[in-house]
C-alpha atoms as a PDB file:
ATOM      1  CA  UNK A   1      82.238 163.916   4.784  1.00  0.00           C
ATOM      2  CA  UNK A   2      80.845 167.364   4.727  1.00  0.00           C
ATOM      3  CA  UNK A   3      78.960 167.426   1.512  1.00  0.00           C
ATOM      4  CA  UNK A   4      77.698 163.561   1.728  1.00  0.00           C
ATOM      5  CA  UNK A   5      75.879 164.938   4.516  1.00  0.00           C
ATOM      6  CA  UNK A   6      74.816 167.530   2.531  1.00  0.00           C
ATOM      7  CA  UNK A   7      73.618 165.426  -0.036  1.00  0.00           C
ATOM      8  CA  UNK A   8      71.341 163.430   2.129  1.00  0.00           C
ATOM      9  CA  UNK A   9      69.987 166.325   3.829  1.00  0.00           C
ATOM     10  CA  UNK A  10      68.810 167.554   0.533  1.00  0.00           C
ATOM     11  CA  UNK A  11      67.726 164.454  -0.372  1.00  0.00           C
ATOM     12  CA  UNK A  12      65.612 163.939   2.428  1.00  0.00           C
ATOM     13  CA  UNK A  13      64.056 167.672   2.238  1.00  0.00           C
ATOM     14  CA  UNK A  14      63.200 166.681  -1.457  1.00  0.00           C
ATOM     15  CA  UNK A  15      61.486 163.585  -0.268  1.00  0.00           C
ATOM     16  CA  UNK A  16      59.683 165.600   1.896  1.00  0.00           C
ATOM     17  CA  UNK A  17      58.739 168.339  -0.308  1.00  0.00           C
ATOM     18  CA  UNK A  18      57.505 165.748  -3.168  1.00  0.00           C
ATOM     19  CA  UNK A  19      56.146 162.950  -1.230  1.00  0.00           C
ATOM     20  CA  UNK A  20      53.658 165.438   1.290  1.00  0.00           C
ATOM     21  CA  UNK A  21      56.128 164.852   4.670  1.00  0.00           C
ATOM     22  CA  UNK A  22      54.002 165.309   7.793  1.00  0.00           C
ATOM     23  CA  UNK A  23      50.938 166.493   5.828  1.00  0.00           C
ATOM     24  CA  UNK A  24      48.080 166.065   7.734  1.00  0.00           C
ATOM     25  CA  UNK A  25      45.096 164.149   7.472  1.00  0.00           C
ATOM     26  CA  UNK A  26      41.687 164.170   8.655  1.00  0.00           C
ATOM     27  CA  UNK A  27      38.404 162.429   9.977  1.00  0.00           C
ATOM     28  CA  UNK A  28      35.570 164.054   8.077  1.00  0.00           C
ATOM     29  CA  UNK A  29      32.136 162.769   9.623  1.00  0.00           C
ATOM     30  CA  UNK A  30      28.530 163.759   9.943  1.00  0.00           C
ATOM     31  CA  UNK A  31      26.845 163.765  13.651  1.00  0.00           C
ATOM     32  CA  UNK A  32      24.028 161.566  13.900  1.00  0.00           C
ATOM     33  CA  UNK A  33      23.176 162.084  17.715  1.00  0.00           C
ATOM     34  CA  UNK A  34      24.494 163.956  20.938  1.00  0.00           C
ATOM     35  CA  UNK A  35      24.408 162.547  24.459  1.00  0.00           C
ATOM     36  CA  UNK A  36      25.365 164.357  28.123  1.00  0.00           C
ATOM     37  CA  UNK A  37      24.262 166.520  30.645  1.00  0.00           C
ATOM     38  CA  UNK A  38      25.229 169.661  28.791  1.00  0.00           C
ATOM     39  CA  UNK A  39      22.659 168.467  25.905  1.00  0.00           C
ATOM     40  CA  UNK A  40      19.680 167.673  28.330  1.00  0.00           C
ATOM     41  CA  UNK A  41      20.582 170.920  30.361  1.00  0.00           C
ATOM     42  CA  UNK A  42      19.730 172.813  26.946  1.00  0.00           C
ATOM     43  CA  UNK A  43      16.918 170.844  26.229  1.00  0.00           C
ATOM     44  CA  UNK A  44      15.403 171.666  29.718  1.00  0.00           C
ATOM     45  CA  UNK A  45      16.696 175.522  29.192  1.00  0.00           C
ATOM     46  CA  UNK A  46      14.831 175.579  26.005  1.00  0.00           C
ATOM     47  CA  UNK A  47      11.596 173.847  27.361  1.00  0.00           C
ATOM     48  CA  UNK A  48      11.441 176.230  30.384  1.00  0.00           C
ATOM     49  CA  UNK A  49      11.639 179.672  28.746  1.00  0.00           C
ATOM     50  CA  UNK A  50      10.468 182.859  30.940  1.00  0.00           C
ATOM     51  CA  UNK A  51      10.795 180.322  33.783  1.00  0.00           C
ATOM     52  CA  UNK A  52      10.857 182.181  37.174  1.00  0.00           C
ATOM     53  CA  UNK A  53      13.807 180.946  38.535  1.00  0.00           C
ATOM     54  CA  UNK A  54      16.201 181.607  35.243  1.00  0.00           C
ATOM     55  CA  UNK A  55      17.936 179.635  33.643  1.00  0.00           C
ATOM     56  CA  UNK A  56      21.299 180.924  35.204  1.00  0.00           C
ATOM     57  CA  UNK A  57      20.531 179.019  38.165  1.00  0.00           C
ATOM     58  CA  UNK A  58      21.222 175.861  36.317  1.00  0.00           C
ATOM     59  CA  UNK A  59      24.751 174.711  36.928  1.00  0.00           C
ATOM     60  CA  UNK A  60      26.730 171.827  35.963  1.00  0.00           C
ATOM     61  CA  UNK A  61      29.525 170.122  38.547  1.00  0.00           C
ATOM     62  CA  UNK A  62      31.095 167.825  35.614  1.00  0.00           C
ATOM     63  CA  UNK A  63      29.373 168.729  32.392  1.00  0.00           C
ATOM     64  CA  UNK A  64      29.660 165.289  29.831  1.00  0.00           C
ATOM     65  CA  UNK A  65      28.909 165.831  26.097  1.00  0.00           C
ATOM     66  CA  UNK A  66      29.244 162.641  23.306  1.00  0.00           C
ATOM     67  CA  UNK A  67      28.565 162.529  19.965  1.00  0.00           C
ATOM     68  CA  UNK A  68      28.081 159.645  17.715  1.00  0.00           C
ATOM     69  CA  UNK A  69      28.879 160.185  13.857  1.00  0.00           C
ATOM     70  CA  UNK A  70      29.793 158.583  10.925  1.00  0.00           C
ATOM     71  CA  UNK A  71      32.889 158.999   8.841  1.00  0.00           C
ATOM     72  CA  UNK A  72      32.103 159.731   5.527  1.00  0.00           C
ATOM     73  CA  UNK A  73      36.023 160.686   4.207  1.00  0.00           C
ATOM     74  CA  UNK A  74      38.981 161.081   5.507  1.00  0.00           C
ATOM     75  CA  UNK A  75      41.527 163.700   3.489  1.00  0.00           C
ATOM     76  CA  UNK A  76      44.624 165.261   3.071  1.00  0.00           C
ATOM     77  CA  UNK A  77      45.550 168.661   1.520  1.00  0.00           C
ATOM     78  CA  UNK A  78      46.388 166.414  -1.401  1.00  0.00           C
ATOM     79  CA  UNK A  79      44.052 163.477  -1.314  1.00  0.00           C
ATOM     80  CA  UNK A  80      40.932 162.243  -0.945  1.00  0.00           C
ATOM     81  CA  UNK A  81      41.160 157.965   0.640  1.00  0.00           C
ATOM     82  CA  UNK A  82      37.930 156.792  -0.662  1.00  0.00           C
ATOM     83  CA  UNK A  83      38.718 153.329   1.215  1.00  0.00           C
ATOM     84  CA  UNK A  84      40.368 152.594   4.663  1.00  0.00           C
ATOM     85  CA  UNK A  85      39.030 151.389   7.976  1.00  0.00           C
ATOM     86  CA  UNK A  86      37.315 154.542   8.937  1.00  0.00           C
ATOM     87  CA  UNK A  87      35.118 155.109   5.893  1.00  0.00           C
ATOM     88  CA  UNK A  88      31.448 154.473   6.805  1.00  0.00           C
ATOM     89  CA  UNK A  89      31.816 153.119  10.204  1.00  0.00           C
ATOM     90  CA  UNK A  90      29.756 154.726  13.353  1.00  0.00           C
ATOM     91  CA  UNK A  91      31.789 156.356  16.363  1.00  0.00           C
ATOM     92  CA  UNK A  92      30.997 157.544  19.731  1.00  0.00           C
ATOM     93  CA  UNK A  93      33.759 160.203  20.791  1.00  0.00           C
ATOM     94  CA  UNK A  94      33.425 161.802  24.275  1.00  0.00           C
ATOM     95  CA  UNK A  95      34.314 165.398  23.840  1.00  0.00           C
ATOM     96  CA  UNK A  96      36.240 166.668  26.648  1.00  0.00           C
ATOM     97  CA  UNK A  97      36.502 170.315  27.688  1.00  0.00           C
ATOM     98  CA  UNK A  98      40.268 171.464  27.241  1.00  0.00           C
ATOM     99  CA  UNK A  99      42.002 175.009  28.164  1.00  0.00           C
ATOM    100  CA  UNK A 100      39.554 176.841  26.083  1.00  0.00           C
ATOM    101  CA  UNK A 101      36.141 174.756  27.411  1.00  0.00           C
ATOM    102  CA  UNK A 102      34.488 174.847  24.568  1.00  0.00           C
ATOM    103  CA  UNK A 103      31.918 172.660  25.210  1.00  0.00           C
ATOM    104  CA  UNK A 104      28.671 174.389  25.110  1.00  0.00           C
ATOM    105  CA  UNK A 105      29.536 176.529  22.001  1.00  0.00           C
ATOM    106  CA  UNK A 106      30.101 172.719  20.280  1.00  0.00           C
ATOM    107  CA  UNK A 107      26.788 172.096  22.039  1.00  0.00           C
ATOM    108  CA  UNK A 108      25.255 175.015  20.212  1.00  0.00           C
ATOM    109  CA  UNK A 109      26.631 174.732  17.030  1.00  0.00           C
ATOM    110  CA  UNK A 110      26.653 170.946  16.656  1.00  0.00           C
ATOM    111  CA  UNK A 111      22.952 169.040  15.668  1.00  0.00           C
ATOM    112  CA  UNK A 112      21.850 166.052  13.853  1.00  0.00           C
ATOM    113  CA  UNK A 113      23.066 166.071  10.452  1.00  0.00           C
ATOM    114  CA  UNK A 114      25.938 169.039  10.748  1.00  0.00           C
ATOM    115  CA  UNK A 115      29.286 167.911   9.630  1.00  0.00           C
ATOM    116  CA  UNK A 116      32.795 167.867  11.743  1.00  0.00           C
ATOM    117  CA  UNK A 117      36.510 167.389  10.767  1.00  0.00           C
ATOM    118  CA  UNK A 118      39.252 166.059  13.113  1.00  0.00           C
ATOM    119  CA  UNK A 119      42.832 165.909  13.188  1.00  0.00           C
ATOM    120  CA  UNK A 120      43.198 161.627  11.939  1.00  0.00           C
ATOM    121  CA  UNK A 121      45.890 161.859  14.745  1.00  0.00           C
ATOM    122  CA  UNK A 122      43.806 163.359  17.334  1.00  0.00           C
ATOM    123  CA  UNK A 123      41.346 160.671  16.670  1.00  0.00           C
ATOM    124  CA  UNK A 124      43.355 157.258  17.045  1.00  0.00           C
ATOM    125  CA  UNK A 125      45.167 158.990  20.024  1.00  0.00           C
ATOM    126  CA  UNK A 126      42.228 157.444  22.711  1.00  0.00           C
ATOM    127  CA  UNK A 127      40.261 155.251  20.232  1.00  0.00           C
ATOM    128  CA  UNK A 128      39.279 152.053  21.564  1.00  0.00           C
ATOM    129  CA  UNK A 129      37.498 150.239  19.027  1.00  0.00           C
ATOM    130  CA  UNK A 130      34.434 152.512  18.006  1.00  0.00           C
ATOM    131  CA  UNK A 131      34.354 154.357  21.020  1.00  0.00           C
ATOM    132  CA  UNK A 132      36.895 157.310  21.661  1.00  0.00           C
ATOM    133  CA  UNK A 133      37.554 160.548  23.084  1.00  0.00           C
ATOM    134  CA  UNK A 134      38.853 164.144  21.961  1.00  0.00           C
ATOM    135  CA  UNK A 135      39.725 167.588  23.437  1.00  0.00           C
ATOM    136  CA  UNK A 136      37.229 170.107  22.212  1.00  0.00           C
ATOM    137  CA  UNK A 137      39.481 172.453  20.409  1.00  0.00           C
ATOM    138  CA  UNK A 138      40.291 169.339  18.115  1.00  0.00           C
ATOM    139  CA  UNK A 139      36.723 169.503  16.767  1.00  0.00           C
ATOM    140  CA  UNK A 140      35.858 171.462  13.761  1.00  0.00           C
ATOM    141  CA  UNK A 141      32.323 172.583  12.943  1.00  0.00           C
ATOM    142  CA  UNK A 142      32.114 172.770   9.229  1.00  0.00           C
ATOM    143  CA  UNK A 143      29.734 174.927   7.321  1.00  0.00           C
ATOM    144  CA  UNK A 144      26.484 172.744   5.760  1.00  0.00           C
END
């Protein structure tokens, strides 16, 4: 009984190994606007440079920041799906701040035109139709 179990456990690794077992895919997508109160307290930050009440004085209670983007692939370490449900469609994820809050660095480094990746799984886990959410550290910034 020993070695039939044996044998399937080796069977299943192979599986594993050849068929790409739990490889991960993702939502590759390029941001075509951003929405919030972190957003328009930047805008207002940038518009009121040298102001004499600094800009540290601006606080936020319960900072909001949403993107809208379109996915353009979604991949694999193996694979590139050039069809599915995703490809080409517009989303609107709010980004929520998780343990490392990394809201207004996404802020910063995220614009019109720059390009994200996220985890496929992340990204189904609160979609609602085209409208979703996602924990910060699940968004990548990728170089232009």
């Amino acid at each position: 009984m020993s070695r039939m179990l044996v044998l399937i456990m080796v069977a299943l690794f192979a599986t594993c190994v050849f068929n790409g077992c739990g490889e991960s895919k993702y939502i590759y997508g390029v941001v075509l606007n951003e929405y919030g109160t972190i957003v328009k307290r930047q805008n207002f930050i940038e518009r009121s440079e040298g102001a004499l009440f600094g800009n540290d004085s601006i606080k936020l209670n319960d900072p909001t920041y949403v993107i809208q983007f379109q996915v353009v692939s979604v991949r694999s370490s193996k694979k590139i799906y050039d069809s599915g449900p995703y490809l080409g469609k517009i989303y609107t994820f709010q980004i929520m701040g998780g343990r490392y809050n990394n809201l207004e660095a996404l802020n910063i480094a995220i614009h019109k035109g720059t390009k994200i990746r996220i985890p496929q799984s992340e990204f189904n886990f609160y979609l609602n139709g085209n409208v979703g959410k996602i924990f910060d550290s699940n968004v990548s910034v990728l170089d232009e």
